[in-house]
Protein backbone atom coordinates (compact mmCIF):
# COMPACT_ATOMS: atom_id res chain seq x y z
CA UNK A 1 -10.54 11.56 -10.48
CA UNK A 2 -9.28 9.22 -12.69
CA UNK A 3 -5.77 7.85 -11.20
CA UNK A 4 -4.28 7.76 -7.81
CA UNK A 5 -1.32 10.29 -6.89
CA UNK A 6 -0.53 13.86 -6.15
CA UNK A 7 -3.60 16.23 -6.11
CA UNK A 8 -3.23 18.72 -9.50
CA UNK A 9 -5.24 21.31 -8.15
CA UNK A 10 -7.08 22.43 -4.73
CA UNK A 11 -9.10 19.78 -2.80
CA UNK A 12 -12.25 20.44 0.02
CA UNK A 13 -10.77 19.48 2.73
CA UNK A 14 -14.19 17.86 4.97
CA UNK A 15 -15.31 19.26 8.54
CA UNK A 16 -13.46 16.27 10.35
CA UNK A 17 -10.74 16.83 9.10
CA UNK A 18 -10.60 20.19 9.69
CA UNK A 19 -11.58 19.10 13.16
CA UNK A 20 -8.38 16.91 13.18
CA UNK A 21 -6.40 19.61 12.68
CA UNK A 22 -7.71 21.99 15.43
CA UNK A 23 -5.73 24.92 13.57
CA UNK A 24 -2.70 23.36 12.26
CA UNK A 25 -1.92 23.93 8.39
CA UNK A 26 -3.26 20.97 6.05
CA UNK A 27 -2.20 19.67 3.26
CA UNK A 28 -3.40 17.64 0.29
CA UNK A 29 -0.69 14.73 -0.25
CA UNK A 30 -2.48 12.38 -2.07
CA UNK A 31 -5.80 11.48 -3.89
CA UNK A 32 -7.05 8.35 -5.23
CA UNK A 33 -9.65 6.86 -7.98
CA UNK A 34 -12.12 6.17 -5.64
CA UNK A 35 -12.16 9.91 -4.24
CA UNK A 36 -10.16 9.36 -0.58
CA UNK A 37 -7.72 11.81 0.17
CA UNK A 38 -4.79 11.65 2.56
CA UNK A 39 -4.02 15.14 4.66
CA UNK A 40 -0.67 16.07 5.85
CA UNK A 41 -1.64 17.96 9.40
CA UNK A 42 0.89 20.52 10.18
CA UNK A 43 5.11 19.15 9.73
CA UNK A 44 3.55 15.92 9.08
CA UNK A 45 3.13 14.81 12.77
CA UNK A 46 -0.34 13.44 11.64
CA UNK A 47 -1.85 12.19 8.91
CA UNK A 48 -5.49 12.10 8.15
CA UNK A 49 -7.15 10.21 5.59
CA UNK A 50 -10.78 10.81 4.40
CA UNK A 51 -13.24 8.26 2.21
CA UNK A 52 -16.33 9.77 1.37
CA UNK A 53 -19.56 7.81 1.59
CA UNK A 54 -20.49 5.67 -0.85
CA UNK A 55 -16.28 5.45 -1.89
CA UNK A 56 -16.09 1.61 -1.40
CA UNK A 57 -13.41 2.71 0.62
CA UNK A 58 -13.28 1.05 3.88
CA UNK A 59 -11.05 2.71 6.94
CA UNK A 60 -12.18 0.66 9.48
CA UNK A 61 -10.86 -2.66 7.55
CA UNK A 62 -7.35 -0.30 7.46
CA UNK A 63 -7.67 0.47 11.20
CA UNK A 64 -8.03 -3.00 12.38
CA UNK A 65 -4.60 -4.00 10.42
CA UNK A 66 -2.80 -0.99 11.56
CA UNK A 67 -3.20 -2.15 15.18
CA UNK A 68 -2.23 -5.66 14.82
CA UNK A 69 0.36 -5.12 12.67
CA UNK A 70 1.67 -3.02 15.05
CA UNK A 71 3.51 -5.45 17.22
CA UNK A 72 5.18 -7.24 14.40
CA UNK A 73 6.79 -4.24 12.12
CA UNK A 74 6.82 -0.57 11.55
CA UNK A 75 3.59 0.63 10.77
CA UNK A 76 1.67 3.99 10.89
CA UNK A 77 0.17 4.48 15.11
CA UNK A 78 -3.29 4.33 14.76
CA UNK A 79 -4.73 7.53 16.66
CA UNK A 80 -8.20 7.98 15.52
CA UNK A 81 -11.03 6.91 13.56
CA UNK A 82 -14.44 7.62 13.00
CA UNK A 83 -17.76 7.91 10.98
CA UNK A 84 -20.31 10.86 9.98
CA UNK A 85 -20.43 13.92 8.27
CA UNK A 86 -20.97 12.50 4.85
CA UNK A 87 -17.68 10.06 4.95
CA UNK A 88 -15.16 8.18 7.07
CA UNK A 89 -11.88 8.99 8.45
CA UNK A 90 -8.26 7.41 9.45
CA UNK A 91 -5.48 9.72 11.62
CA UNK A 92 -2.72 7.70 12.04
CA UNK A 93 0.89 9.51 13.64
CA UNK A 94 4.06 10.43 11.33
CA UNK A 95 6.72 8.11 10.61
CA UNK A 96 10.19 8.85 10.18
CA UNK A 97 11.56 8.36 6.72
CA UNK A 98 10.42 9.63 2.98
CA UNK A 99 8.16 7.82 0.13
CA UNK A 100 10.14 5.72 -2.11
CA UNK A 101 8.34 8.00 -4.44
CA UNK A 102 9.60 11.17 -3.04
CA UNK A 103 11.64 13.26 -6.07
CA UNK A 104 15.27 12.10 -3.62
CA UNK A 105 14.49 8.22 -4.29
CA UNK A 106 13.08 8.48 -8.04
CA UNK A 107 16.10 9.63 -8.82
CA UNK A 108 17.92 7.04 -7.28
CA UNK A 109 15.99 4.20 -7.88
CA UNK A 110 18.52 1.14 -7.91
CA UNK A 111 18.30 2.77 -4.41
CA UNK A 112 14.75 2.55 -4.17
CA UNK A 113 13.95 -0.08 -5.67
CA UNK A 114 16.51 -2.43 -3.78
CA UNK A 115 14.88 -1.47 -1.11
CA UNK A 116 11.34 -1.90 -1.72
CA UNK A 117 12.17 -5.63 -2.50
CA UNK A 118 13.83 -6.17 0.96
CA UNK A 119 11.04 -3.99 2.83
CA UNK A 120 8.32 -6.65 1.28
CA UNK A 121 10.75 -9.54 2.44
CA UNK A 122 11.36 -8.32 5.85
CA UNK A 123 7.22 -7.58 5.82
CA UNK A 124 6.49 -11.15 4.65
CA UNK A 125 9.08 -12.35 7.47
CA UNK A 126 7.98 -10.89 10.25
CA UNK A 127 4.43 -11.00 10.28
CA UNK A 128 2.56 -14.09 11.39
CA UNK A 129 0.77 -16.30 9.56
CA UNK A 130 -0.84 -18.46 12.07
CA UNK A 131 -1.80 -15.20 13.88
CA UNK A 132 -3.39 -13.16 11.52
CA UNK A 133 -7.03 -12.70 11.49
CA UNK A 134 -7.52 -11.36 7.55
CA UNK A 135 -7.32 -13.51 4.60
CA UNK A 136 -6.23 -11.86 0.91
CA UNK A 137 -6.60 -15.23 -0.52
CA UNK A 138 -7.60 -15.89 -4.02
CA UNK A 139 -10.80 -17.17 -3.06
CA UNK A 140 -11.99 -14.38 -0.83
CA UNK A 141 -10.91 -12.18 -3.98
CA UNK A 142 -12.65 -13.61 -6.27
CA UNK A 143 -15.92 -12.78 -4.82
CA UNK A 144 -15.34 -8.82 -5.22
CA UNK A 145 -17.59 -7.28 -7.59
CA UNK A 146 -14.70 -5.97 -9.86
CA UNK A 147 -12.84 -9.61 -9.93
CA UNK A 148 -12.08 -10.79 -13.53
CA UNK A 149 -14.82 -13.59 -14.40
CA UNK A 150 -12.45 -15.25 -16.75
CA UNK A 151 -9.74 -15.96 -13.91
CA UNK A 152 -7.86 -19.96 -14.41
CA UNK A 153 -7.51 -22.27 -11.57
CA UNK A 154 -5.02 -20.64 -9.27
CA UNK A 155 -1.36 -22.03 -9.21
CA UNK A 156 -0.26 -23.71 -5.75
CA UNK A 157 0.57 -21.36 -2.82
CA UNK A 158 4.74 -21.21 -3.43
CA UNK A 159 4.99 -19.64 0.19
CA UNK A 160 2.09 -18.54 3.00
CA UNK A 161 2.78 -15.35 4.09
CA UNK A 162 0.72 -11.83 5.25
CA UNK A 163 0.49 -9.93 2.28
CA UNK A 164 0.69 -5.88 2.37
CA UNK A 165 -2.38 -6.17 0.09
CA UNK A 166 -1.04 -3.01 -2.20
CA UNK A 167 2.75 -3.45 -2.49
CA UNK A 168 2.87 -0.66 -4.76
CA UNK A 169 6.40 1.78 -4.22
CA UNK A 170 4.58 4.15 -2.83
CA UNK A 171 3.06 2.31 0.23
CA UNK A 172 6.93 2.06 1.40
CA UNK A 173 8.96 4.55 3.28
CA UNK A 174 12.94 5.03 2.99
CA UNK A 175 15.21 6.28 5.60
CA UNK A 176 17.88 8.64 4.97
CA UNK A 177 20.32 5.96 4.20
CA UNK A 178 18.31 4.00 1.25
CA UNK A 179 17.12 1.26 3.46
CA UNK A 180 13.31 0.70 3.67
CA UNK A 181 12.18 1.90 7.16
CA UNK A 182 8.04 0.84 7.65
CA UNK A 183 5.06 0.48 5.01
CA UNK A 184 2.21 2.36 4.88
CA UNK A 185 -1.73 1.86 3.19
CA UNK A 186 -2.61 -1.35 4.82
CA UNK A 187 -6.22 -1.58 3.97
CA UNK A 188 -6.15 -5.03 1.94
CA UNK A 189 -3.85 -6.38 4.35
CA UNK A 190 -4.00 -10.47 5.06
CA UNK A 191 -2.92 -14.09 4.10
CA UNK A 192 -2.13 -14.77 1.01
CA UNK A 193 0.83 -16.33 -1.57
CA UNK A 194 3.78 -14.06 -1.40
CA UNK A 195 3.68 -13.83 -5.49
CA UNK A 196 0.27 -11.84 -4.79
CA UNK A 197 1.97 -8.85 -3.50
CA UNK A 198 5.83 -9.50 -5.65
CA UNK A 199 3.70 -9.64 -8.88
CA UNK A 200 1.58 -6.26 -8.33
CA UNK A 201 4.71 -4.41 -6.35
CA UNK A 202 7.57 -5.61 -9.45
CA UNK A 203 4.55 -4.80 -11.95
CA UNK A 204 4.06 -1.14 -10.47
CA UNK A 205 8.12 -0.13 -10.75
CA UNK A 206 8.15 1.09 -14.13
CA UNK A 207 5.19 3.80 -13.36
CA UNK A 208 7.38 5.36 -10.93
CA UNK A 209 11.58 4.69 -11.67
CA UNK A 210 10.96 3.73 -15.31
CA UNK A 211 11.56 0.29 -17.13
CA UNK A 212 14.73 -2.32 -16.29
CA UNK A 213 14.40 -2.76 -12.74
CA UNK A 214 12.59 -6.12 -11.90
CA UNK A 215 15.82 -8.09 -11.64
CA UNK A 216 17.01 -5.94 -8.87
CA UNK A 217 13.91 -5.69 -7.00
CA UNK A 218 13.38 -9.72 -6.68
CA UNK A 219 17.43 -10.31 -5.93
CA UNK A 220 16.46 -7.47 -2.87
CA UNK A 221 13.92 -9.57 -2.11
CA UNK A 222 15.80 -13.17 -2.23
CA UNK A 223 13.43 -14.90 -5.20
CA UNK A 224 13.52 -15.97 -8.84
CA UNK A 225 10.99 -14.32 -10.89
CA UNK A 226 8.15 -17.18 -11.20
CA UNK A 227 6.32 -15.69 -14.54
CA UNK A 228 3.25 -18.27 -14.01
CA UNK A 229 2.74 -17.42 -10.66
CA UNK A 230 3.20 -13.64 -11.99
CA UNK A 231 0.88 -13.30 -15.01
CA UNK A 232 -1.93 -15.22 -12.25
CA UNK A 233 -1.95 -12.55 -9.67
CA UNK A 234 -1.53 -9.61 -12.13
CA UNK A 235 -4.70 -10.50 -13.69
CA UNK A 236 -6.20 -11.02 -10.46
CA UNK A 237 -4.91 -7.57 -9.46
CA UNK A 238 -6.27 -5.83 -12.72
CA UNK A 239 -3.13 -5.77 -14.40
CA UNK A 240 -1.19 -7.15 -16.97
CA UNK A 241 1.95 -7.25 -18.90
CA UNK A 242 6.00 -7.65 -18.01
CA UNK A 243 7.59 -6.30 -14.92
CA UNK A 244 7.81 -2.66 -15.84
């Protein structure tokens, strides 16, 4: 598996989750590069996600998150977790609302993408700083294994917030009327500049509603593109280039 989206073919679905499901129809929704899949149980009033061992994947980490973030902002309930049976796995309950991915919103995406930037503001707004208990911070990412050796002195912090950690459009969901509704995939989760998740969410747009709309997704937001503080955290992130 070589890229993160909508499974292309059939995919195993593991004992626990078929456990989860206790009968109800599964489905595939999404797959990513490290091999965890995410299982829509029945309409979609659960959803299960499973990390196989030896993944790097870590659903505990994601757990933890989901149930402090809880009190601040719209966020997936956290229903079950667990370990065994060769892998790890998340159920969290359905949220109203559709991706900002979903085939409605990509073709819509001044839509969309107006308000994925105001979704990340209201996220970066509500959640508190002086409360959280996870860091994101450049320093505490430069010791991953995959971190780029070559990385310069970070710029100051412009504004100390709790990052989503993967601001990416499809970690956001959309109520029927175009305005952002709760964020999902919260694994990475924790204190960091704002810029870290505005350069890797503005970066991602262009995969998903094509090129041209950066300028609408930081006047959503209420900020003036910073391209320093940009180019720092999209190498940090393992990515590079313009706002797509």
């Amino acid at each position: 598996m070589d890229y993160s989206g909508p499974p292309t073919g059939d995919v195993p679905v593991p004992a626990p989750i078929a456990r989860v499901a206790g009968g109800r129809s599964l489905a595939a929704v999404w797959v990513n590069i490290a091999g965890g899949v995410t299982f829509r149980v029945g309409d979609g009033e659960l959803f299960a996600k499973w990390a196989p061992a030896g993944s790097g994947l870590d659903l505990a980490a994601e757990a933890a998150r989901l149930a402090w973030a809880a009190a601040y902002t719209p966020v997936p309930r956290l229903v079950d977790h667990g370990v065994g049976d060769g892998g790890e796995w998340l159920v969290t309950a359905g949220l109203p609302g559709d991706s900002a991915v979903s085939p409605r919103w990509k073709a819509d995406p001044r839509t969309a993408v107006r308000a994925l930037g105001a979704g990340l503001r209201a996220l970066h707004d509500r959640l508190p700083v002086a409360a959280c208990p996870f860091s994101w911070s450049v320093d505490d990412r430069r010791k991953r294994p995959d971190a780029p050796a070559d990385l310069p002195e970070p710029p100051p912090v412009d504004r100390l917030v709790v990052c989503h950690g993967d601001a990416c459009a499809p970690n956001t969901l959309l109520a029927a009327d175009g305005s952002w509704s709760a964020h999902v995939d919260l694994g990475a989760l924790g204190t960091a500049d704002r810029w870290a998740d505005l350069a890797v969410g503005a970066w991602n747009l262009g995969f998903n509603y094509g090129p041209g709309w950066e300028a609408d997704y930081f006047d959503a937001y209420g900020v003036a593109p910073d391209p320093g503080r940009l180019a720092f955290y999209r190498r940090l992130g393992g990515v590079s280039g313009p706002a797509a």
